[in-house]
C-alpha atoms as a PDB file:
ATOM      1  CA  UNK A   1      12.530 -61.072 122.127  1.00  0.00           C
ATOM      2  CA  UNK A   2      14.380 -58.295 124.427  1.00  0.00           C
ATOM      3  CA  UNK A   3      16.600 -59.109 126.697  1.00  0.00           C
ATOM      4  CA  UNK A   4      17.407 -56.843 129.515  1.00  0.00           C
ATOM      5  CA  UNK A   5      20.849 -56.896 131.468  1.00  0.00           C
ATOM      6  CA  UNK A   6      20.551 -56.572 134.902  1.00  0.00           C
ATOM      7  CA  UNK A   7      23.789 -57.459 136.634  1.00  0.00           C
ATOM      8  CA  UNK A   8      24.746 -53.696 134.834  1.00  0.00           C
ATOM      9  CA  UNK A   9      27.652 -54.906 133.087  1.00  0.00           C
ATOM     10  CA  UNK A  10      27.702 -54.127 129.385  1.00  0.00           C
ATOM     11  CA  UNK A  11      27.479 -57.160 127.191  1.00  0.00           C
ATOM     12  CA  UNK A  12      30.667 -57.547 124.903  1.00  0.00           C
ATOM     13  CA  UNK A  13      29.695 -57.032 120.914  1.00  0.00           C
ATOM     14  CA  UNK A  14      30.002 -59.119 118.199  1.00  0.00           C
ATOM     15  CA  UNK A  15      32.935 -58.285 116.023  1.00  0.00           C
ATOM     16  CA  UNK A  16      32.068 -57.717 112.423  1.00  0.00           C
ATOM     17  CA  UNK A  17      34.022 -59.860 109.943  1.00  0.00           C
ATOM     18  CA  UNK A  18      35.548 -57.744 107.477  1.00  0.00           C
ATOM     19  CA  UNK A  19      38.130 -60.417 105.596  1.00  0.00           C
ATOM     20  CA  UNK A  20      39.999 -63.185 106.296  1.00  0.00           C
ATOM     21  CA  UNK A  21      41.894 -63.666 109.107  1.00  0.00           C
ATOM     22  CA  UNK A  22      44.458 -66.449 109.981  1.00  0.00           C
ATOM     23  CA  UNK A  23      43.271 -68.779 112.580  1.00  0.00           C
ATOM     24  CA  UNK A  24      45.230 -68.386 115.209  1.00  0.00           C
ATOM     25  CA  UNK A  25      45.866 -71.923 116.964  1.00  0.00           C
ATOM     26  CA  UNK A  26      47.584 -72.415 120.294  1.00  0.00           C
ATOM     27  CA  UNK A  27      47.864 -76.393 119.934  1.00  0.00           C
ATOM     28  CA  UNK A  28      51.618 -77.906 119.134  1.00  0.00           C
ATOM     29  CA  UNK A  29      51.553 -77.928 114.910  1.00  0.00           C
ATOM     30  CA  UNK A  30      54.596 -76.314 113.765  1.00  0.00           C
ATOM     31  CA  UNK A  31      54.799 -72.808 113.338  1.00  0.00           C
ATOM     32  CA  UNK A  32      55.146 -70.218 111.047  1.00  0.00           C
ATOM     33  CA  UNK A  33      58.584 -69.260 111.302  1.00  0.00           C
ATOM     34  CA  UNK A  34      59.697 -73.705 111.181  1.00  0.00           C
ATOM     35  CA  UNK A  35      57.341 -74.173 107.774  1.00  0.00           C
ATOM     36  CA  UNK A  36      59.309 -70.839 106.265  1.00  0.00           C
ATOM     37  CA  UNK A  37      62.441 -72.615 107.201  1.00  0.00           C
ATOM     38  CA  UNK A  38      61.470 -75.526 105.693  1.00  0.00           C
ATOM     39  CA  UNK A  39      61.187 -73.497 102.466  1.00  0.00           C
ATOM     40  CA  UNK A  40      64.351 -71.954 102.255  1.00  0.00           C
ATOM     41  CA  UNK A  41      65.758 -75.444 102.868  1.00  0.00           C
ATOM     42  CA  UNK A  42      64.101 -76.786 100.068  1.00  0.00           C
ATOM     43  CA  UNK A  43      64.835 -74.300  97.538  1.00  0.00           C
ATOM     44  CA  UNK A  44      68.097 -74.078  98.700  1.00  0.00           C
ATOM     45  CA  UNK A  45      68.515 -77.745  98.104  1.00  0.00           C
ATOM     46  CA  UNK A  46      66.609 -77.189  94.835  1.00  0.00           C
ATOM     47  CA  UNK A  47      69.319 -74.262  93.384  1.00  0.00           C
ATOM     48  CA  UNK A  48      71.754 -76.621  94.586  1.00  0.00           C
ATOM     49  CA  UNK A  49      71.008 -79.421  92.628  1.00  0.00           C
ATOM     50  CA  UNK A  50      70.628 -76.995  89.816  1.00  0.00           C
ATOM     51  CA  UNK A  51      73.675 -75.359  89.999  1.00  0.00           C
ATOM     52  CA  UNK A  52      75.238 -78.984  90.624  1.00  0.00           C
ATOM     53  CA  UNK A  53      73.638 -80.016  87.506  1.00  0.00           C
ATOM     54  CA  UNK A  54      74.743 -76.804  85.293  1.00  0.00           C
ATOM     55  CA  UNK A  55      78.255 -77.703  86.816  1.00  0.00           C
ATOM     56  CA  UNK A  56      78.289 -81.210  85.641  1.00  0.00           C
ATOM     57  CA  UNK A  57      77.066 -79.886  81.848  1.00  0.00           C
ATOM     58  CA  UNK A  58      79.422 -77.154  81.752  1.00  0.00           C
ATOM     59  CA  UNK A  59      82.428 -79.602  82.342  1.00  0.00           C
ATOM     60  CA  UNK A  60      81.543 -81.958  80.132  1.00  0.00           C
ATOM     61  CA  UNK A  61      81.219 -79.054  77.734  1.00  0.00           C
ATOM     62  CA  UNK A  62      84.507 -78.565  78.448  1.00  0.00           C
ATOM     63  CA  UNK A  63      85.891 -81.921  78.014  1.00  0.00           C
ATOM     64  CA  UNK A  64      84.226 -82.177  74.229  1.00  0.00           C
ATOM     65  CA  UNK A  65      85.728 -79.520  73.433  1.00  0.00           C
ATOM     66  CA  UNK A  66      89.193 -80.231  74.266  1.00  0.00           C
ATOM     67  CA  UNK A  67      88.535 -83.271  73.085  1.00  0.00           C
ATOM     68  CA  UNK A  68      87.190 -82.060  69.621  1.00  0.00           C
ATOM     69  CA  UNK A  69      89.981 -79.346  69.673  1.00  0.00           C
ATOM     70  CA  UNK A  70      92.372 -82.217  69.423  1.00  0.00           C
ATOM     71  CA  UNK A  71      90.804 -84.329  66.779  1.00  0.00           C
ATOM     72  CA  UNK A  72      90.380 -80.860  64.589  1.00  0.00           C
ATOM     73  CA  UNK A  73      94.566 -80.753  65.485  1.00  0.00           C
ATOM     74  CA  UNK A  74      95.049 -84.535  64.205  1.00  0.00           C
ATOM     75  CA  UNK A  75      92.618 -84.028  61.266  1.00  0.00           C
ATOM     76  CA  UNK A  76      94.658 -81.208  60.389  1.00  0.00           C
ATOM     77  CA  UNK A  77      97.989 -82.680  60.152  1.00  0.00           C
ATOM     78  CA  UNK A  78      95.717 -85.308  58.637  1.00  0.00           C
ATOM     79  CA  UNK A  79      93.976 -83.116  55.563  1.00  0.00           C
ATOM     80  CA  UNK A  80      98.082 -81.787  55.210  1.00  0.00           C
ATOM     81  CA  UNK A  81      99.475 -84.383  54.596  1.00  0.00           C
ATOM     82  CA  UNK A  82      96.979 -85.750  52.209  1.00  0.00           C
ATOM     83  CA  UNK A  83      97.099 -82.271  50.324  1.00  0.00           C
ATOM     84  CA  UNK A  84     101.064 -82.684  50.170  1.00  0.00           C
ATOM     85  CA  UNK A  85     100.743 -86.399  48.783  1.00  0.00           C
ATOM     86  CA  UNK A  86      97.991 -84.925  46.106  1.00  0.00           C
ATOM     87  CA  UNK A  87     100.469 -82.348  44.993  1.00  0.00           C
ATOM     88  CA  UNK A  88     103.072 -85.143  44.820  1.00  0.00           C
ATOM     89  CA  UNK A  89     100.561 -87.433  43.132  1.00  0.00           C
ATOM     90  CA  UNK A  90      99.934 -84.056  39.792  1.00  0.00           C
ATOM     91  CA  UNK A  91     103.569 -83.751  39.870  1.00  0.00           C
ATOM     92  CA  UNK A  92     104.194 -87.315  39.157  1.00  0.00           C
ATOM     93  CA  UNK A  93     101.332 -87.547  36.615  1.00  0.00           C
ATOM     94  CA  UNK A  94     102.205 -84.341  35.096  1.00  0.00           C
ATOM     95  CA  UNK A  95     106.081 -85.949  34.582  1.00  0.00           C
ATOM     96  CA  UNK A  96     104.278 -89.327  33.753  1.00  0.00           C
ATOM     97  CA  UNK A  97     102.609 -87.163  30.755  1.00  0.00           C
ATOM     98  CA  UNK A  98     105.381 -85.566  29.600  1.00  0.00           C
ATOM     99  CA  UNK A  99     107.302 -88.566  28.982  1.00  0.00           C
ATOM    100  CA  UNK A 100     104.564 -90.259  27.137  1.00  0.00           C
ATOM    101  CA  UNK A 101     104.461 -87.168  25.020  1.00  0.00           C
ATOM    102  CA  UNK A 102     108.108 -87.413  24.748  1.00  0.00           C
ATOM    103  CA  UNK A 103     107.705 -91.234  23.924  1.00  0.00           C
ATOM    104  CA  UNK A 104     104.756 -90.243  21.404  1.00  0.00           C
ATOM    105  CA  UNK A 105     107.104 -87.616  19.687  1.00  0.00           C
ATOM    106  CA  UNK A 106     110.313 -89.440  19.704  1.00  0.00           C
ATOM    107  CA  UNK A 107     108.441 -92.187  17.859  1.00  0.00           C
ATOM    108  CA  UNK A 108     107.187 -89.772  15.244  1.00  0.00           C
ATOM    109  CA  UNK A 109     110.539 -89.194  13.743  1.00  0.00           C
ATOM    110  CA  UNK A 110     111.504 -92.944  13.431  1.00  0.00           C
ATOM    111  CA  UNK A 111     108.135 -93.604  11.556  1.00  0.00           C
ATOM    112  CA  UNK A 112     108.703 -90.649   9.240  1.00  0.00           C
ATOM    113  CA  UNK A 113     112.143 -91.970   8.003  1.00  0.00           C
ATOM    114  CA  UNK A 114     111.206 -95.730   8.197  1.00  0.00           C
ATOM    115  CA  UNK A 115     108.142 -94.671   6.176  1.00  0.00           C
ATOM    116  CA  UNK A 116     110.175 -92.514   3.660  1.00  0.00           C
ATOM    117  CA  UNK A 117     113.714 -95.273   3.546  1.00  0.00           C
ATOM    118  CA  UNK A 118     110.857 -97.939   2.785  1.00  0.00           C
ATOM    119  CA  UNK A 119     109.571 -95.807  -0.073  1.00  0.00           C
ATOM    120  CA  UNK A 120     113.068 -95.079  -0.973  1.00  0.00           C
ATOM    121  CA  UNK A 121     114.203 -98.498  -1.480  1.00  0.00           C
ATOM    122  CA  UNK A 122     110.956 -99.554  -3.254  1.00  0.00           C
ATOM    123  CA  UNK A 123     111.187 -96.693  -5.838  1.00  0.00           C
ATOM    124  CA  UNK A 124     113.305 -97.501  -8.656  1.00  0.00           C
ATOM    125  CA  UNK A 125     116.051 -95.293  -9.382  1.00  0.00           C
ATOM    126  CA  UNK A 126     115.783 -92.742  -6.803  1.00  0.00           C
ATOM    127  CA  UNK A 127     118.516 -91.593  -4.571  1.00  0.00           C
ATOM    128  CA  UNK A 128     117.444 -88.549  -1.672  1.00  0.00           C
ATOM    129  CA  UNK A 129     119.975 -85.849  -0.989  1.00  0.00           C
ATOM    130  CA  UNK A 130     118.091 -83.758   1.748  1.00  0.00           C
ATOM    131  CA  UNK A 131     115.265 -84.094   3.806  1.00  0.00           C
ATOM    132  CA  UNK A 132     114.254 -81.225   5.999  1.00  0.00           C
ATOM    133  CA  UNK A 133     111.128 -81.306   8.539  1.00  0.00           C
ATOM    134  CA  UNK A 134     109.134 -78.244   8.625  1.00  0.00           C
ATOM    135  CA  UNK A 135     106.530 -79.211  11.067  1.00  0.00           C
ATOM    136  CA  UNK A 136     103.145 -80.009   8.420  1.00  0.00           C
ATOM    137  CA  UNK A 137     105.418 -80.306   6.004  1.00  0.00           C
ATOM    138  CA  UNK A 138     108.405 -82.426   4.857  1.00  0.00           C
ATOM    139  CA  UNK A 139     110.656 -80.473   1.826  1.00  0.00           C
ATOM    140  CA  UNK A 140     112.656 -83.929  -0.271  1.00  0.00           C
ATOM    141  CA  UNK A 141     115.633 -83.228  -2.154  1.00  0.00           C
ATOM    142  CA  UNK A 142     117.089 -86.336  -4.221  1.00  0.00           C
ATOM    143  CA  UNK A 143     118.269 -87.193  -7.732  1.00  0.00           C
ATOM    144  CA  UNK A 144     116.461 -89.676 -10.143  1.00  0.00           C
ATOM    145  CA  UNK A 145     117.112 -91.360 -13.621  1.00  0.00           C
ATOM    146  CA  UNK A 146     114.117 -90.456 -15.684  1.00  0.00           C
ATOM    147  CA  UNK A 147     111.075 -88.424 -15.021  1.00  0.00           C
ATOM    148  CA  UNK A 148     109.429 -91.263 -14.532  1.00  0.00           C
ATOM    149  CA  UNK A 149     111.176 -92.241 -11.543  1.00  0.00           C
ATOM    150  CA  UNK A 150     110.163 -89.101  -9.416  1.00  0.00           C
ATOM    151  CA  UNK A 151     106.258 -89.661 -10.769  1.00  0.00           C
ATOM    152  CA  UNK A 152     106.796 -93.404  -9.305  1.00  0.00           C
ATOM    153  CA  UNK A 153     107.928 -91.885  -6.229  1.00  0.00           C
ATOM    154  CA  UNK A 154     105.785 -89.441  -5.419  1.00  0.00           C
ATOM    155  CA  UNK A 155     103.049 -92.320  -6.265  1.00  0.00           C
ATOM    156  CA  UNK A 156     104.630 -94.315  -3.241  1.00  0.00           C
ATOM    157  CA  UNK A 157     105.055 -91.793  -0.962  1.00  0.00           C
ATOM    158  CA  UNK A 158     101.045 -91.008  -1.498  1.00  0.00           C
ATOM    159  CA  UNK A 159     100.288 -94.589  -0.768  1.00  0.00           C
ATOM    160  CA  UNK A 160     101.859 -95.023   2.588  1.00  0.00           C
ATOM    161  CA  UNK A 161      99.219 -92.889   4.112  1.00  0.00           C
ATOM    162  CA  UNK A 162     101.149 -90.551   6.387  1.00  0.00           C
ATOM    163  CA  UNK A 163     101.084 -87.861   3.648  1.00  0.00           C
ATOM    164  CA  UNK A 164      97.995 -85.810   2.907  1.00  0.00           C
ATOM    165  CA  UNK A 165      99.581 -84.431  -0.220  1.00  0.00           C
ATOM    166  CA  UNK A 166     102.882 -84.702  -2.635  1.00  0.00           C
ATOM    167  CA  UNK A 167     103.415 -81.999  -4.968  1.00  0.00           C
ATOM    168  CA  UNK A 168     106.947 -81.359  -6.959  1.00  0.00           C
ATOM    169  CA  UNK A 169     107.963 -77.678  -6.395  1.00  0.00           C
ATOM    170  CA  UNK A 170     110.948 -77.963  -9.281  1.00  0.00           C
ATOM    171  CA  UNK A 171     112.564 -80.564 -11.242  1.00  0.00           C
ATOM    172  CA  UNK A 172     116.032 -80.215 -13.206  1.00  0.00           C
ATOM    173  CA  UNK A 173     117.720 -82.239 -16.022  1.00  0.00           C
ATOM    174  CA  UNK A 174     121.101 -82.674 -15.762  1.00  0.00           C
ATOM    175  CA  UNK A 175     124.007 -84.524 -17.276  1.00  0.00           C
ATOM    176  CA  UNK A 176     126.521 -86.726 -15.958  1.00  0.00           C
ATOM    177  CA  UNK A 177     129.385 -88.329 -17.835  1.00  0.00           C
ATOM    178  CA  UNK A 178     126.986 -89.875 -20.590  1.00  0.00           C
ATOM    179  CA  UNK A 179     124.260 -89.911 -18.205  1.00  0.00           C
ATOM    180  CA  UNK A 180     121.169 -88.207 -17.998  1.00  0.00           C
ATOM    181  CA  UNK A 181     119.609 -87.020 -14.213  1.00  0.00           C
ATOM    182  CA  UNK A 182     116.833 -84.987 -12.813  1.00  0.00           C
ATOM    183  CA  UNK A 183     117.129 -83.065  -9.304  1.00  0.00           C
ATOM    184  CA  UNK A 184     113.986 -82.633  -8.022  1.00  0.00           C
ATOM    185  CA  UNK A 185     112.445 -81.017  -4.859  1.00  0.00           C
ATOM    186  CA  UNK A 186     109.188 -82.806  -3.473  1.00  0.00           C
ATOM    187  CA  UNK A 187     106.656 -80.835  -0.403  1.00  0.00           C
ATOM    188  CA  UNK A 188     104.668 -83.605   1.330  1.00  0.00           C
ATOM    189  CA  UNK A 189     102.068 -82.513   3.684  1.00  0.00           C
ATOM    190  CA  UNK A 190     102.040 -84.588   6.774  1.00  0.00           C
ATOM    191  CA  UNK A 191      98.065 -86.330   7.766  1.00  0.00           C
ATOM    192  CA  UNK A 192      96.648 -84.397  10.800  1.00  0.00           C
ATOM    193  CA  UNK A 193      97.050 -87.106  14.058  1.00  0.00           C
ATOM    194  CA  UNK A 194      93.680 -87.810  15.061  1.00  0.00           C
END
């Protein structure tokens, strides 16, 4: 169908749509400018929570460490006084160990001359001069009626157990006033301490 205009006034055209475009509305709904208000309101409410929030962390980040700073300081006096009372504790046992050592070594002695004064006094005519301590090794001077005498000796000193070995280095005869002696010189061997 044609249509014909005859008042003579040109008919408005149609305007071609070539993308979107915004309705524009002239009721009363809010505006553009109140709704990007709104925004920044809202994320500036939003950063300040944040930021409240990152506060509140960082201060109590703060307080645990002060807080831990002063434990480490206690727990330091702590860890030196217990090293101090350790090095107190080796010193003491170190003393306690030399006196038993002492105590072990002072007894040594008494056993060695109880041992040999028994033997002594159980041997028949036998009479020491000398008795000199060489460590391993105990050197016996002494004077004795017969030959027999020292053999019985060194047989005794054998069976109390504390010598390893008894050998006679030298043996002398000697005369006294109508008597007859021998001088001998005896190297025991002292048993290893287990």
């Amino acid at each position: 169908m044609i249509r014909i205009n005859l008042l003579g006034t040109p008919k408005p055209k149609k305007a071609r749509r070539t993308g979107f475009a915004m309705p524009v509305t002239t009721t009363g709904g809010p505006s553009v400018a109140m709704v990007a208000a709104l925004l920044v309101a809202i994320a500036g409410a939003g950063n300040y929570y944040y930021y409240h929030r990152l506060t509140r962390a960082h201060d109590k980040i703060q307080t645990d460490m002060v807080t831990a700073d002063r434990q480490i300081k206690e727990l330091s006096s702590v860890k030196a006084a217990y090293i101090e009372k350790q090095k107190q504790a080796d010193q003491l046992k170190r003393q306690f160990d030399v006196i038993d050592q002492l105590r072990s070594n002072q007894s040594g002695p008494v056993t060695l001359l109880s041992t040999i004064g028994d033997t002594v006094n159980a041997s028949d005519a036998v009479w020491l001069d000398t008795m000199l301590d060489n460590g391993n090794t105990i050197q016996l001077n002494g004077t004795a009626l017969s030959a027999v005498a020292v053999a019985g000796f060194m047989t005794n000193l054998k069976k109390t157990g504390y010598f390893k070995s008894v050998e006679l280095r030298e043996t002398m005869q000697q005369d006294y006033k109508n008597m007859r002696a021998f001088s001998f010189t005896l190297i025991c061997e002292k048993q290893q301490k287990v």
